[in-house]
PDB file of N, CA and C in Angstrom:
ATOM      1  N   UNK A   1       0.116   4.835 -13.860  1.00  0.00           N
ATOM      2  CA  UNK A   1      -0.449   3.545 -13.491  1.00  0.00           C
ATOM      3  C   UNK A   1      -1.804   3.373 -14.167  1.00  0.00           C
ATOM      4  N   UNK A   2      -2.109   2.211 -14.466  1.00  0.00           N
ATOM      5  CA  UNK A   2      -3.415   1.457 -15.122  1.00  0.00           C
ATOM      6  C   UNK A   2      -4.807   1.897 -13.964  1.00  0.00           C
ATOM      7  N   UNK A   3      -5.384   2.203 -13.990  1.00  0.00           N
ATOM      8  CA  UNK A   3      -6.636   2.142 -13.399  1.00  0.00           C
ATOM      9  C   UNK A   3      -7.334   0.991 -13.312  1.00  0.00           C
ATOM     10  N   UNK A   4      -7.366   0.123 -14.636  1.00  0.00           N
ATOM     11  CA  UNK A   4      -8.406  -0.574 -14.965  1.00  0.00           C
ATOM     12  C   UNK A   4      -8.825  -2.044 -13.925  1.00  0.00           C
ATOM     13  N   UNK A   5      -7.715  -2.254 -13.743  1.00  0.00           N
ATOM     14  CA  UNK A   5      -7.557  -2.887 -12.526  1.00  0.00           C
ATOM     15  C   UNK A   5      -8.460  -2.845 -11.232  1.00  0.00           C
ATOM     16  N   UNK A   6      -8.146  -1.902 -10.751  1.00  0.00           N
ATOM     17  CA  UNK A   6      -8.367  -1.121  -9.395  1.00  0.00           C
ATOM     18  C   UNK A   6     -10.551  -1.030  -9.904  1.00  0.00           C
ATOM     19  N   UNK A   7     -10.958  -0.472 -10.702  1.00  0.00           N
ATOM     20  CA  UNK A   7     -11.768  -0.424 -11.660  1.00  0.00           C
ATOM     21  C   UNK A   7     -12.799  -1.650 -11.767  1.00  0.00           C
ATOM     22  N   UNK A   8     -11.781  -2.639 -12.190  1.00  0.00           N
ATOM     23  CA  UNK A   8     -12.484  -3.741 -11.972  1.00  0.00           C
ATOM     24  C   UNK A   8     -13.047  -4.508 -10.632  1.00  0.00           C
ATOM     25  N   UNK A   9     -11.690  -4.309  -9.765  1.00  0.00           N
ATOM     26  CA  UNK A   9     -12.032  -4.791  -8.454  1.00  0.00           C
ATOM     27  C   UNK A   9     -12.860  -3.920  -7.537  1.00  0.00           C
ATOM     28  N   UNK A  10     -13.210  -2.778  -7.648  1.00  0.00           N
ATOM     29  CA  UNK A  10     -14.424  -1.905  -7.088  1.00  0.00           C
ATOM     30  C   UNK A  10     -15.350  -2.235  -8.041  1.00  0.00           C
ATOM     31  N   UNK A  11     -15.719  -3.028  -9.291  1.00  0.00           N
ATOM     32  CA  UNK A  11     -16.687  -3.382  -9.465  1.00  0.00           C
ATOM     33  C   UNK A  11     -17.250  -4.824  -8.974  1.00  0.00           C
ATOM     34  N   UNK A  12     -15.986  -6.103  -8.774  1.00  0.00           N
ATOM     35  CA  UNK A  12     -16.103  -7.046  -8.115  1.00  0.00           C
ATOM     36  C   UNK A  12     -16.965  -6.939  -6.725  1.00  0.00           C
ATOM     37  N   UNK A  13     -16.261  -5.853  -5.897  1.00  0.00           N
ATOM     38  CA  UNK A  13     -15.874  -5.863  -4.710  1.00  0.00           C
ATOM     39  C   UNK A  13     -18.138  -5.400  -4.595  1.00  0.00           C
ATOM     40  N   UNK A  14     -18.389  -4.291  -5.639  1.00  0.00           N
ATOM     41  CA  UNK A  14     -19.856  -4.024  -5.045  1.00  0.00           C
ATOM     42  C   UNK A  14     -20.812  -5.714  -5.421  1.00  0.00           C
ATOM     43  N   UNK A  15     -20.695  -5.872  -6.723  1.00  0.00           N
ATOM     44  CA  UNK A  15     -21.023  -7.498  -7.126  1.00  0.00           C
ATOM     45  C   UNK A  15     -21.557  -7.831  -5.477  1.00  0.00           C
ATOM     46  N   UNK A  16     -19.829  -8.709  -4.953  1.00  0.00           N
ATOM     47  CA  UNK A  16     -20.037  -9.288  -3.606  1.00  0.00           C
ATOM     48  C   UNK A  16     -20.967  -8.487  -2.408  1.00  0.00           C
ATOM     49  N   UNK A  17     -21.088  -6.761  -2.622  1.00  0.00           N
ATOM     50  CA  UNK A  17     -21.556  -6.508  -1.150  1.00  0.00           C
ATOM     51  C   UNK A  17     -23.075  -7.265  -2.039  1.00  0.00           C
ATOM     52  N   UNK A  18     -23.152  -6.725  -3.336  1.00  0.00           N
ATOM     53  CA  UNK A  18     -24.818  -6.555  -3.242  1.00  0.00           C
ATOM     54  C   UNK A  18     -25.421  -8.054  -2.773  1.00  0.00           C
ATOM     55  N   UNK A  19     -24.505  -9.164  -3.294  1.00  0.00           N
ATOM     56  CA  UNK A  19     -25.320 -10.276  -2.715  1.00  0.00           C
ATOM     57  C   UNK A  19     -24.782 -11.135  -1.344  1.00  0.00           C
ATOM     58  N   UNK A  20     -24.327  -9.784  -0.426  1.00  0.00           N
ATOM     59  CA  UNK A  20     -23.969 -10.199   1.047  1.00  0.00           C
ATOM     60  C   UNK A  20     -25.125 -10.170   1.557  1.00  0.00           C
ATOM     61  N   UNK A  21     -25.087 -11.074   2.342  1.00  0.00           N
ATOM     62  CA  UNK A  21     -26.787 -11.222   3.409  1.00  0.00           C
ATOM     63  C   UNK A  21     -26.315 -11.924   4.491  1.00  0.00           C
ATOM     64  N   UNK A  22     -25.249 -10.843   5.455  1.00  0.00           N
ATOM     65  CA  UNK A  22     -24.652 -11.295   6.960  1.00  0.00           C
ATOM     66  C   UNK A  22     -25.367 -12.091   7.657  1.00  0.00           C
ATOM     67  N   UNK A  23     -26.904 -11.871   7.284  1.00  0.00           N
ATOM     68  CA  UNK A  23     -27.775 -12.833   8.912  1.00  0.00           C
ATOM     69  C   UNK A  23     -27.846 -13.796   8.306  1.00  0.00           C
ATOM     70  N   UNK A  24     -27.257 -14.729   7.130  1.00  0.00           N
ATOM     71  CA  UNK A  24     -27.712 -15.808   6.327  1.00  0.00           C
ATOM     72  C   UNK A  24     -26.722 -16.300   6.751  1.00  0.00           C
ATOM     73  N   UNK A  25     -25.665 -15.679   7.137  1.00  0.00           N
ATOM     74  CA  UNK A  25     -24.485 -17.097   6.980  1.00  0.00           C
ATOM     75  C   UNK A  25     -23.944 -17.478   8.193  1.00  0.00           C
ATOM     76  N   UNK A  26     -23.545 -18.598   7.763  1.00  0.00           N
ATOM     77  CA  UNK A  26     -23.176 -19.115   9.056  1.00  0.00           C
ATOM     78  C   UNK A  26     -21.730 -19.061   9.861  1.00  0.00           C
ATOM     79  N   UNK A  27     -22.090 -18.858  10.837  1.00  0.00           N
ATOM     80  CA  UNK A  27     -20.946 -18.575  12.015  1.00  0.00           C
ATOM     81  C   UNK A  27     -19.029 -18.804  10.721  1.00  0.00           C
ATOM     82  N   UNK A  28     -19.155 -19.781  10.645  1.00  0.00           N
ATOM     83  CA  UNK A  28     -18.010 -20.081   9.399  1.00  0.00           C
ATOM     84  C   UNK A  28     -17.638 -19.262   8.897  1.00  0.00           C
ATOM     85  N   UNK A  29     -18.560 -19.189   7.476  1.00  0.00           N
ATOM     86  CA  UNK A  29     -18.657 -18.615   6.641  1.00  0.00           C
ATOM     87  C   UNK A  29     -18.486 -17.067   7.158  1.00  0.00           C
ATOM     88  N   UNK A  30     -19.337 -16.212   8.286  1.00  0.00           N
ATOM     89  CA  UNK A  30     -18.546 -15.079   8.445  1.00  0.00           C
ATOM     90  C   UNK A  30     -17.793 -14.775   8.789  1.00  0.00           C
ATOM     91  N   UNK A  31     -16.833 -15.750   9.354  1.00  0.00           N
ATOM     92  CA  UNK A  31     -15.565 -15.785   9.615  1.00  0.00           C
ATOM     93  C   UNK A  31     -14.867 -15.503   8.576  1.00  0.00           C
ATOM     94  N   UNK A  32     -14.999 -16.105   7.582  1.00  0.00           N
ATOM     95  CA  UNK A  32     -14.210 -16.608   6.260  1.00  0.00           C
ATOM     96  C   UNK A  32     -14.269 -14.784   5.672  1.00  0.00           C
ATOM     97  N   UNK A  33     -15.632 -14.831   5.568  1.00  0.00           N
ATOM     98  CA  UNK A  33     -16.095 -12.839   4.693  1.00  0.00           C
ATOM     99  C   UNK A  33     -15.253 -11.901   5.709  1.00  0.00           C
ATOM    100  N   UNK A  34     -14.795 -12.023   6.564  1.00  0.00           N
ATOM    101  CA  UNK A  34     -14.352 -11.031   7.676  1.00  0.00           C
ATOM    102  C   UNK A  34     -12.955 -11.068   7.090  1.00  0.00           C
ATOM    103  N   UNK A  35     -12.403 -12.170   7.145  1.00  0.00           N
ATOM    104  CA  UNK A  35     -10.844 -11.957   7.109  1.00  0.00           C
ATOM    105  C   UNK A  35     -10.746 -11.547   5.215  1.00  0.00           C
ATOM    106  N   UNK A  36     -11.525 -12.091   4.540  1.00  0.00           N
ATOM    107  CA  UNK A  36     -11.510 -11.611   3.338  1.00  0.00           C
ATOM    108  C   UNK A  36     -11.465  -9.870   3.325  1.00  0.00           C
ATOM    109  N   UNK A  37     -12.686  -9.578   3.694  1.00  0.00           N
ATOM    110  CA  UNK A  37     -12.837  -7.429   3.793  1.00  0.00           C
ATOM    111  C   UNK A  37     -11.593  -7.068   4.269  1.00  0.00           C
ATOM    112  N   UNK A  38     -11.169  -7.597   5.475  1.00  0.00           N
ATOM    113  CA  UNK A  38     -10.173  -6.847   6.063  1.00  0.00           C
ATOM    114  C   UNK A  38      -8.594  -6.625   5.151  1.00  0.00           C
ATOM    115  N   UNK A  39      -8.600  -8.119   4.531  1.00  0.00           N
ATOM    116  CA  UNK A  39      -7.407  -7.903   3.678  1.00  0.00           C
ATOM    117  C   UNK A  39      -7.848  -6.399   2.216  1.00  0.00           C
ATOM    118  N   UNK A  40      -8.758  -7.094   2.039  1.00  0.00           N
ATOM    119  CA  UNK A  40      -9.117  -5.805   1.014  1.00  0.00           C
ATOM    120  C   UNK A  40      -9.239  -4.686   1.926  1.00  0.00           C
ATOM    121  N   UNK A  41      -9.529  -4.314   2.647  1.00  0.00           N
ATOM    122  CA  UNK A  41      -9.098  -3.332   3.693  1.00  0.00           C
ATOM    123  C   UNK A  41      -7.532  -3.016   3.737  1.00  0.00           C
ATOM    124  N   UNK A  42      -7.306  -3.748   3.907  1.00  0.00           N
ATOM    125  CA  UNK A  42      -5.746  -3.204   4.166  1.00  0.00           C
ATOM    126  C   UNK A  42      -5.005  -2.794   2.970  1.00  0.00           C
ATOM    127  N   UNK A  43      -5.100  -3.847   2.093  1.00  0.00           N
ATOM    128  CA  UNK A  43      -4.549  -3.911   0.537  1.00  0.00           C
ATOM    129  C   UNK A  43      -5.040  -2.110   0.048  1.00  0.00           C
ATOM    130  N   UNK A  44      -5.963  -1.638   0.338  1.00  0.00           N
ATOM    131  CA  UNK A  44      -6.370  -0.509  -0.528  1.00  0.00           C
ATOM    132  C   UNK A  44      -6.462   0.698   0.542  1.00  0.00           C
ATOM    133  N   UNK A  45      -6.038   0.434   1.768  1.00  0.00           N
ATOM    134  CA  UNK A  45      -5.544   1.445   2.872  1.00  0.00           C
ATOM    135  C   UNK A  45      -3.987   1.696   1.829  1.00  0.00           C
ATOM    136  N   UNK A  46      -3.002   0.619   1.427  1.00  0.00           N
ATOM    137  CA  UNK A  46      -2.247   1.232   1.592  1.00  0.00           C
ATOM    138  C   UNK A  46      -1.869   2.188   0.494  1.00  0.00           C
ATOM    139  N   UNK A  47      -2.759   1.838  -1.038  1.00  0.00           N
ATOM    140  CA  UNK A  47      -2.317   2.109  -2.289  1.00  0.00           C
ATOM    141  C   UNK A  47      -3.106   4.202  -1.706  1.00  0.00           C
ATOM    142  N   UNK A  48      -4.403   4.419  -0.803  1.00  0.00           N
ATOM    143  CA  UNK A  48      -4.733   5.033  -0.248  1.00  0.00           C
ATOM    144  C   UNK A  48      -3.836   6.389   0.597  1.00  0.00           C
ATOM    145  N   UNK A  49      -2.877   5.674   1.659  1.00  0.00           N
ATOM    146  CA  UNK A  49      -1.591   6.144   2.423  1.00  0.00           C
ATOM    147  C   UNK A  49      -0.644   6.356   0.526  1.00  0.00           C
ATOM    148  N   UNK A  50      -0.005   5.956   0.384  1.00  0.00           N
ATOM    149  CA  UNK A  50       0.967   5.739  -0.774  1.00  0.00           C
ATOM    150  C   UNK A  50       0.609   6.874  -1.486  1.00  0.00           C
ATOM    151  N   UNK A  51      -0.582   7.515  -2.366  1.00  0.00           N
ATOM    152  CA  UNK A  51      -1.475   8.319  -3.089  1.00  0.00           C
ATOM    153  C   UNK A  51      -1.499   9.750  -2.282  1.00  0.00           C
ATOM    154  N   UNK A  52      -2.281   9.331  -1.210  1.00  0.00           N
ATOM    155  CA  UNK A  52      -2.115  10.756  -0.425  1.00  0.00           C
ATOM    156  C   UNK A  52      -0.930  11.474   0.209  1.00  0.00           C
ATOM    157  N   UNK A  53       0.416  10.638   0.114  1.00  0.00           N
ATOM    158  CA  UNK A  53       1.512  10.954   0.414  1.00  0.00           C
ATOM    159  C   UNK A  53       2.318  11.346  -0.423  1.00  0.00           C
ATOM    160  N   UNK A  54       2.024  11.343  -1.707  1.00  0.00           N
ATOM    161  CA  UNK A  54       1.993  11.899  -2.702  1.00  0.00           C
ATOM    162  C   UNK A  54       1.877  13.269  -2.849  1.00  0.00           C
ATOM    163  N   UNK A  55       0.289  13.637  -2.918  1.00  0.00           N
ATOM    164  CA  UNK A  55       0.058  14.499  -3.205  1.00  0.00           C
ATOM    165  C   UNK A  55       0.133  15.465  -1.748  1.00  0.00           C
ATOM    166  N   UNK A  56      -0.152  14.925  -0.530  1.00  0.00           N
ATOM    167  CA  UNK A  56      -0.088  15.516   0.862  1.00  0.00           C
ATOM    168  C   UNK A  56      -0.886  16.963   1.031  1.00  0.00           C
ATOM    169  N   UNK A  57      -1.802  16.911   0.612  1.00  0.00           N
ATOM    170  CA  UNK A  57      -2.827  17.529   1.341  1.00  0.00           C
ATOM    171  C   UNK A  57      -4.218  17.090   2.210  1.00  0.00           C
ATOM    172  N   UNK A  58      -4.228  16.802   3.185  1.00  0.00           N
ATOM    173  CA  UNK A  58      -5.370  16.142   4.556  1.00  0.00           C
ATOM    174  C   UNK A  58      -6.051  16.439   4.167  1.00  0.00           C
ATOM    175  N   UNK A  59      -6.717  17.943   3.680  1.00  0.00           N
ATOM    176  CA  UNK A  59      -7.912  18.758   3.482  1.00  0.00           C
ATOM    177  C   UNK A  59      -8.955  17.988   2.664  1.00  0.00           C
ATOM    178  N   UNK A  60      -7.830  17.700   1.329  1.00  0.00           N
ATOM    179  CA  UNK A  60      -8.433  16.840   0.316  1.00  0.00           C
ATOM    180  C   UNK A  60      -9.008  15.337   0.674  1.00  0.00           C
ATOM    181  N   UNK A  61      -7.595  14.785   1.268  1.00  0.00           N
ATOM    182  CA  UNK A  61      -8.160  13.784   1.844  1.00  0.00           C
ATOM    183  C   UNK A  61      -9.572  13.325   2.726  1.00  0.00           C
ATOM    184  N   UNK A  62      -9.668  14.018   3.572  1.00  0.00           N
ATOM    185  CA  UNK A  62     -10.463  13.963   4.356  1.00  0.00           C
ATOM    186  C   UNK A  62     -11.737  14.370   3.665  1.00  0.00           C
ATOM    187  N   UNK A  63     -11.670  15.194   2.988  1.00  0.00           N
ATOM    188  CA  UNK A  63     -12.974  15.383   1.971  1.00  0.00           C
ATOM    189  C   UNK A  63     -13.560  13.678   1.185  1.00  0.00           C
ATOM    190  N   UNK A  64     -12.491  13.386   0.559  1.00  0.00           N
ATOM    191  CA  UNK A  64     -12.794  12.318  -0.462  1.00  0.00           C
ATOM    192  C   UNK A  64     -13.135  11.409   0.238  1.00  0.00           C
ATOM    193  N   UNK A  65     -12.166  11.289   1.477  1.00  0.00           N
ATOM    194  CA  UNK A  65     -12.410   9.636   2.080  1.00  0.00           C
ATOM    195  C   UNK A  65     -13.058   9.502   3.149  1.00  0.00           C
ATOM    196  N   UNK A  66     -13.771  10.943   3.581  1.00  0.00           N
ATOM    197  CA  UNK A  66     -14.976  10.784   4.837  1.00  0.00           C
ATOM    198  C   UNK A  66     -14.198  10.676   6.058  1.00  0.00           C
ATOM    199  N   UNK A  67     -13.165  11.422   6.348  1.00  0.00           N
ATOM    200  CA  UNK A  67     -12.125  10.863   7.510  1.00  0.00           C
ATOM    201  C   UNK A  67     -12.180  12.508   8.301  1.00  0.00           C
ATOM    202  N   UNK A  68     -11.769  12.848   9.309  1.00  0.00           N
ATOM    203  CA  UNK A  68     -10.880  13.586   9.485  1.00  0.00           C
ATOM    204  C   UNK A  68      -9.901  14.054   9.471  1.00  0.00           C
ATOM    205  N   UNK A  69      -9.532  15.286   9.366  1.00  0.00           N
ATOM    206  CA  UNK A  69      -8.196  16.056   8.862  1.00  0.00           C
ATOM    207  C   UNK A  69      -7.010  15.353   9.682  1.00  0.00           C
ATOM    208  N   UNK A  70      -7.418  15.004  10.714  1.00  0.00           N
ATOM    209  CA  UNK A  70      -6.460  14.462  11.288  1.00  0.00           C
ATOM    210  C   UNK A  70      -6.076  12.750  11.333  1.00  0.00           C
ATOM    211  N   UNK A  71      -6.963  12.254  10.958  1.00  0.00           N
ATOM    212  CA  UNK A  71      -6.637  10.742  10.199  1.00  0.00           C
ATOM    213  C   UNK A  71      -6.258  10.837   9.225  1.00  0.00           C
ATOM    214  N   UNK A  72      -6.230  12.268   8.250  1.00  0.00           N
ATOM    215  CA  UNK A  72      -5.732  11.893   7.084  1.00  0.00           C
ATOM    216  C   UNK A  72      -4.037  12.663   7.164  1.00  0.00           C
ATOM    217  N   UNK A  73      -4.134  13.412   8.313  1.00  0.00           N
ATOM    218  CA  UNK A  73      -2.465  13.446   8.202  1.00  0.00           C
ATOM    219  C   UNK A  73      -1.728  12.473   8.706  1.00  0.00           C
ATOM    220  N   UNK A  74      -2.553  11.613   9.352  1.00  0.00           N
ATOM    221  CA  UNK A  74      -1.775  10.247   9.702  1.00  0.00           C
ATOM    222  C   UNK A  74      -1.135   9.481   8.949  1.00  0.00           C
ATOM    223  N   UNK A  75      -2.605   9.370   8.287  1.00  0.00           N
ATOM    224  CA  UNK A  75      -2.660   8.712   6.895  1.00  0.00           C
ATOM    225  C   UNK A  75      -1.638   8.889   5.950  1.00  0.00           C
ATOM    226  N   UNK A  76      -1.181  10.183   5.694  1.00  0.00           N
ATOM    227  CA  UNK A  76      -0.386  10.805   4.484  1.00  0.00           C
ATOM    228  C   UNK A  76       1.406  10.861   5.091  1.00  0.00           C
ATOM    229  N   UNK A  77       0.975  10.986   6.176  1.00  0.00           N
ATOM    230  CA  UNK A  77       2.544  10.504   7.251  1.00  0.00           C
ATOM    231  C   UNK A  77       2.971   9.047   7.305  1.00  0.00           C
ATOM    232  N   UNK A  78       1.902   8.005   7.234  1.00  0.00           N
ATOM    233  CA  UNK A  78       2.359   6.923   7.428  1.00  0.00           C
ATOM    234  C   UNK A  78       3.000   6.280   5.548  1.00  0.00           C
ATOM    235  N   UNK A  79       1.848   6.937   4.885  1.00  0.00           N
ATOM    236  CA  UNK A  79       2.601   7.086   3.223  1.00  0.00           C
ATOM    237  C   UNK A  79       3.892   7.535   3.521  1.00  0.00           C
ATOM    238  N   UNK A  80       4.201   8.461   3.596  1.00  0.00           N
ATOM    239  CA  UNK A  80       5.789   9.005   3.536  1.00  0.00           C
ATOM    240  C   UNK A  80       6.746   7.989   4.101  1.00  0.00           C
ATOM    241  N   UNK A  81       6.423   7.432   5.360  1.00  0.00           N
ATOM    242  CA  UNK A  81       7.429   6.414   6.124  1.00  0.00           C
ATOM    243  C   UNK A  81       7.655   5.324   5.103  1.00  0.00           C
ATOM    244  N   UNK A  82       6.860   4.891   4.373  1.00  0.00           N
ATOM    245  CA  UNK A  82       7.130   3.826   3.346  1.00  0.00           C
ATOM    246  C   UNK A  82       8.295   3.903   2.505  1.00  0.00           C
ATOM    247  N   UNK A  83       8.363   5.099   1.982  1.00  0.00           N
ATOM    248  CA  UNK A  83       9.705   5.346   1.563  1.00  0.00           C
ATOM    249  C   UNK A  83      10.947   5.264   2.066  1.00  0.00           C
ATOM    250  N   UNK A  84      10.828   5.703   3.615  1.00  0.00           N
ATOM    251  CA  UNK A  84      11.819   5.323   4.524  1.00  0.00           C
ATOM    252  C   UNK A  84      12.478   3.819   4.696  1.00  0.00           C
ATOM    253  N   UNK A  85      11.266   3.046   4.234  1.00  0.00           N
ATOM    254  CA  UNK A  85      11.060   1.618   5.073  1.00  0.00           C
ATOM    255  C   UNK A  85      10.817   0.523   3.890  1.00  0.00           C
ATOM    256  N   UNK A  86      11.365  -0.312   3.031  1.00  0.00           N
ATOM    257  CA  UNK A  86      11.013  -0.681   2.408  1.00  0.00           C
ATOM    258  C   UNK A  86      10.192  -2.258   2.408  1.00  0.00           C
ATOM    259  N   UNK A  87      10.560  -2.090   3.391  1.00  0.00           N
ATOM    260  CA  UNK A  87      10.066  -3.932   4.362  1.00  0.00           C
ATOM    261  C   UNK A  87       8.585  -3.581   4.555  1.00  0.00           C
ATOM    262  N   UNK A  88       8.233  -2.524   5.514  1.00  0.00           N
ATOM    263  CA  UNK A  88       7.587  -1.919   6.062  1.00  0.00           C
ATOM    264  C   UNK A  88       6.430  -1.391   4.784  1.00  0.00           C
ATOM    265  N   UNK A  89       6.935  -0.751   3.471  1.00  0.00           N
ATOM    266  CA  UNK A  89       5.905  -0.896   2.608  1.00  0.00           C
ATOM    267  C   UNK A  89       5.768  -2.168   1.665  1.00  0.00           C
ATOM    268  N   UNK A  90       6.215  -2.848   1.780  1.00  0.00           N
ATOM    269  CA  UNK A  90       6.194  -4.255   1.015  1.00  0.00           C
ATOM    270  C   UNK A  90       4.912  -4.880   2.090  1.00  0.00           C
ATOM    271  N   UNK A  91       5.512  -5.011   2.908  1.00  0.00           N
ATOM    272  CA  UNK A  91       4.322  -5.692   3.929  1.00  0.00           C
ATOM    273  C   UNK A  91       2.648  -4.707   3.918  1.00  0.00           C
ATOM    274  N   UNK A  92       2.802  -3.798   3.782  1.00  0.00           N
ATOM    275  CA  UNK A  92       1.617  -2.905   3.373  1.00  0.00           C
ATOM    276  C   UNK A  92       0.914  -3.370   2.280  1.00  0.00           C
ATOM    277  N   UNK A  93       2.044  -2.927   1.352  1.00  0.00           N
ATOM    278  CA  UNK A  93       1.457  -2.999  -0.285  1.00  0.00           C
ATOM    279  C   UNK A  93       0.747  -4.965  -0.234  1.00  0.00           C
ATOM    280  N   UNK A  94       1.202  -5.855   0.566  1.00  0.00           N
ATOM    281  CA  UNK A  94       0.913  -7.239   0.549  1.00  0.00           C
ATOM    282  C   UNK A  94      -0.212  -7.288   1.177  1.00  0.00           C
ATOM    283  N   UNK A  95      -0.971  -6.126   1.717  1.00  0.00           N
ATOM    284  CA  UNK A  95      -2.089  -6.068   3.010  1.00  0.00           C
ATOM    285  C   UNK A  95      -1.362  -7.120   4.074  1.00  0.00           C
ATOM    286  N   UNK A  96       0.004  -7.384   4.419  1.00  0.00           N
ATOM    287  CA  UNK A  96       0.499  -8.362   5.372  1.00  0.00           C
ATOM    288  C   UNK A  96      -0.074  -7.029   7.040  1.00  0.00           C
ATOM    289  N   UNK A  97       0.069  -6.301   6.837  1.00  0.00           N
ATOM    290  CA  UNK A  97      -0.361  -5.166   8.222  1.00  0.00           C
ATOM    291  C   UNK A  97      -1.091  -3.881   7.589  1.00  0.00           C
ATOM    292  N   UNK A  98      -1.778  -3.482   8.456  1.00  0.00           N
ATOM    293  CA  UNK A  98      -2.730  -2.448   8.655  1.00  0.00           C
ATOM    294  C   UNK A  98      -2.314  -1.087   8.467  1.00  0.00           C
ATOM    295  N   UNK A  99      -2.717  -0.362   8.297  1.00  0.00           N
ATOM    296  CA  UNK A  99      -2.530   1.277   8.129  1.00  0.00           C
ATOM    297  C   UNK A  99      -2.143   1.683   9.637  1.00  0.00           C
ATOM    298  N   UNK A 100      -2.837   1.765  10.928  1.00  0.00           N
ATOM    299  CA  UNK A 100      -2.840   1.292  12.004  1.00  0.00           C
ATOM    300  C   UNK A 100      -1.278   0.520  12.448  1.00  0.00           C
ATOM    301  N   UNK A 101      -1.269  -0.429  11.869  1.00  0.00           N
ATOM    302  CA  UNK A 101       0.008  -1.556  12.024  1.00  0.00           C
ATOM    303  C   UNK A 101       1.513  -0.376  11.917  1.00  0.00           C
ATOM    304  N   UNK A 102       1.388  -0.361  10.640  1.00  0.00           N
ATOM    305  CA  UNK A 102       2.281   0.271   9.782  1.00  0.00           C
ATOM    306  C   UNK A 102       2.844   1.672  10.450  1.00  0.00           C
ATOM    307  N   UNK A 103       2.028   2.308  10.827  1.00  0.00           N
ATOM    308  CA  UNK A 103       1.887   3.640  11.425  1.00  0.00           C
ATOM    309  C   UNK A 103       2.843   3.301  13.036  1.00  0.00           C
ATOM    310  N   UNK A 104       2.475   2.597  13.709  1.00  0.00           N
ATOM    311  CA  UNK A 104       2.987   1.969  14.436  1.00  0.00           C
ATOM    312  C   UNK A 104       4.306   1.237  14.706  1.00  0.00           C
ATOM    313  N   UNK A 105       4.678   0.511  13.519  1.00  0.00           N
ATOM    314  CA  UNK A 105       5.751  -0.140  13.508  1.00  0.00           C
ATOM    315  C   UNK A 105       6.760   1.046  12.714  1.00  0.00           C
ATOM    316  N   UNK A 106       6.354   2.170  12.326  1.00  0.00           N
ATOM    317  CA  UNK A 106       7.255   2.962  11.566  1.00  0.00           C
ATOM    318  C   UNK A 106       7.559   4.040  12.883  1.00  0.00           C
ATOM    319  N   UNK A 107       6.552   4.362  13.945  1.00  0.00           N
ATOM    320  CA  UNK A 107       7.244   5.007  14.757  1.00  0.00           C
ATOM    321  C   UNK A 107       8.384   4.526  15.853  1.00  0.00           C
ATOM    322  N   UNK A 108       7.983   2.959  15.961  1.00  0.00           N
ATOM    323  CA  UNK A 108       8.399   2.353  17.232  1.00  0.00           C
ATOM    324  C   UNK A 108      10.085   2.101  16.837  1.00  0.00           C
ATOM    325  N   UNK A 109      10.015   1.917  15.168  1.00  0.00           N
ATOM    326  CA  UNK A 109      11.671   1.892  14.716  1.00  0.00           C
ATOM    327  C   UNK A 109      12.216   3.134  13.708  1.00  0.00           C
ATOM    328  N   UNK A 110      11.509   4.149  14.315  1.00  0.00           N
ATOM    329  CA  UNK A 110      12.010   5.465  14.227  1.00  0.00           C
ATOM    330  C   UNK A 110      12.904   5.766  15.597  1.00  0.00           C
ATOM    331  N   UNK A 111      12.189   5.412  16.723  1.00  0.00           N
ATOM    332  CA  UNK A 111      12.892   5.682  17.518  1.00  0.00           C
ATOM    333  C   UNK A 111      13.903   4.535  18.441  1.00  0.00           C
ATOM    334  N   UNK A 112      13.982   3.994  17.858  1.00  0.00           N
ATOM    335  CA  UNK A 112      14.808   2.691  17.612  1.00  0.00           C
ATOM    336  C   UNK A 112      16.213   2.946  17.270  1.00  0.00           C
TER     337      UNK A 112
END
């Protein structure tokens, strides 16, 4: 896979923090920045899950991404279910649901 991409949009993405100034805006407007982060939140939770499920070691994970060993075997478990689930990572990979979400909806129709 291309990097350059991903590359660019972590350079976008600092651009926007550096000229965020939360107490400036208005009630709206942080509405608007909220649901924006969160999708980029989710969108790069999942390429995140997907990567570490991959390679499946927590240790690492949790090193790189500031988490605990045990969020990151979540993490690297809820990667694996994607494969199981292809709805389930489509809606991921779309940031349509959460790492959280996902994790969730893969156990509840596991045991389903």
């Amino acid at each position: 896979m291309e990097t350059e991409p991903l590359d660019r949009a972590m350079r976008l993405l600092e651009q926007a923090n550096a000229g965020l100034d939360a107490q400036r805006c208005s009630r709206v407007e942080a509405e608007r920045l909220l649901r924006f982060y969160s999708r980029i939140e989710r969108l790069a939770a999942f390429g995140k899950a997907a990567v570490s499920a991959r390679l499946g070691n927590p240790t690492e994970l949790a090193r790189v991404s500031g988490t605990s060993v045990g969020a990151a075997r979540k993490t690297i478990e809820t990667g694996r279910r994607f494969g199981a689930d292809p709805r389930l990572a489509e809606a991921a990979r779309c940031g349509e649901v959460s790492l959280d979400q996902a994790a969730l909806i893969a156990r509840t129709t596991a045991v389903a």
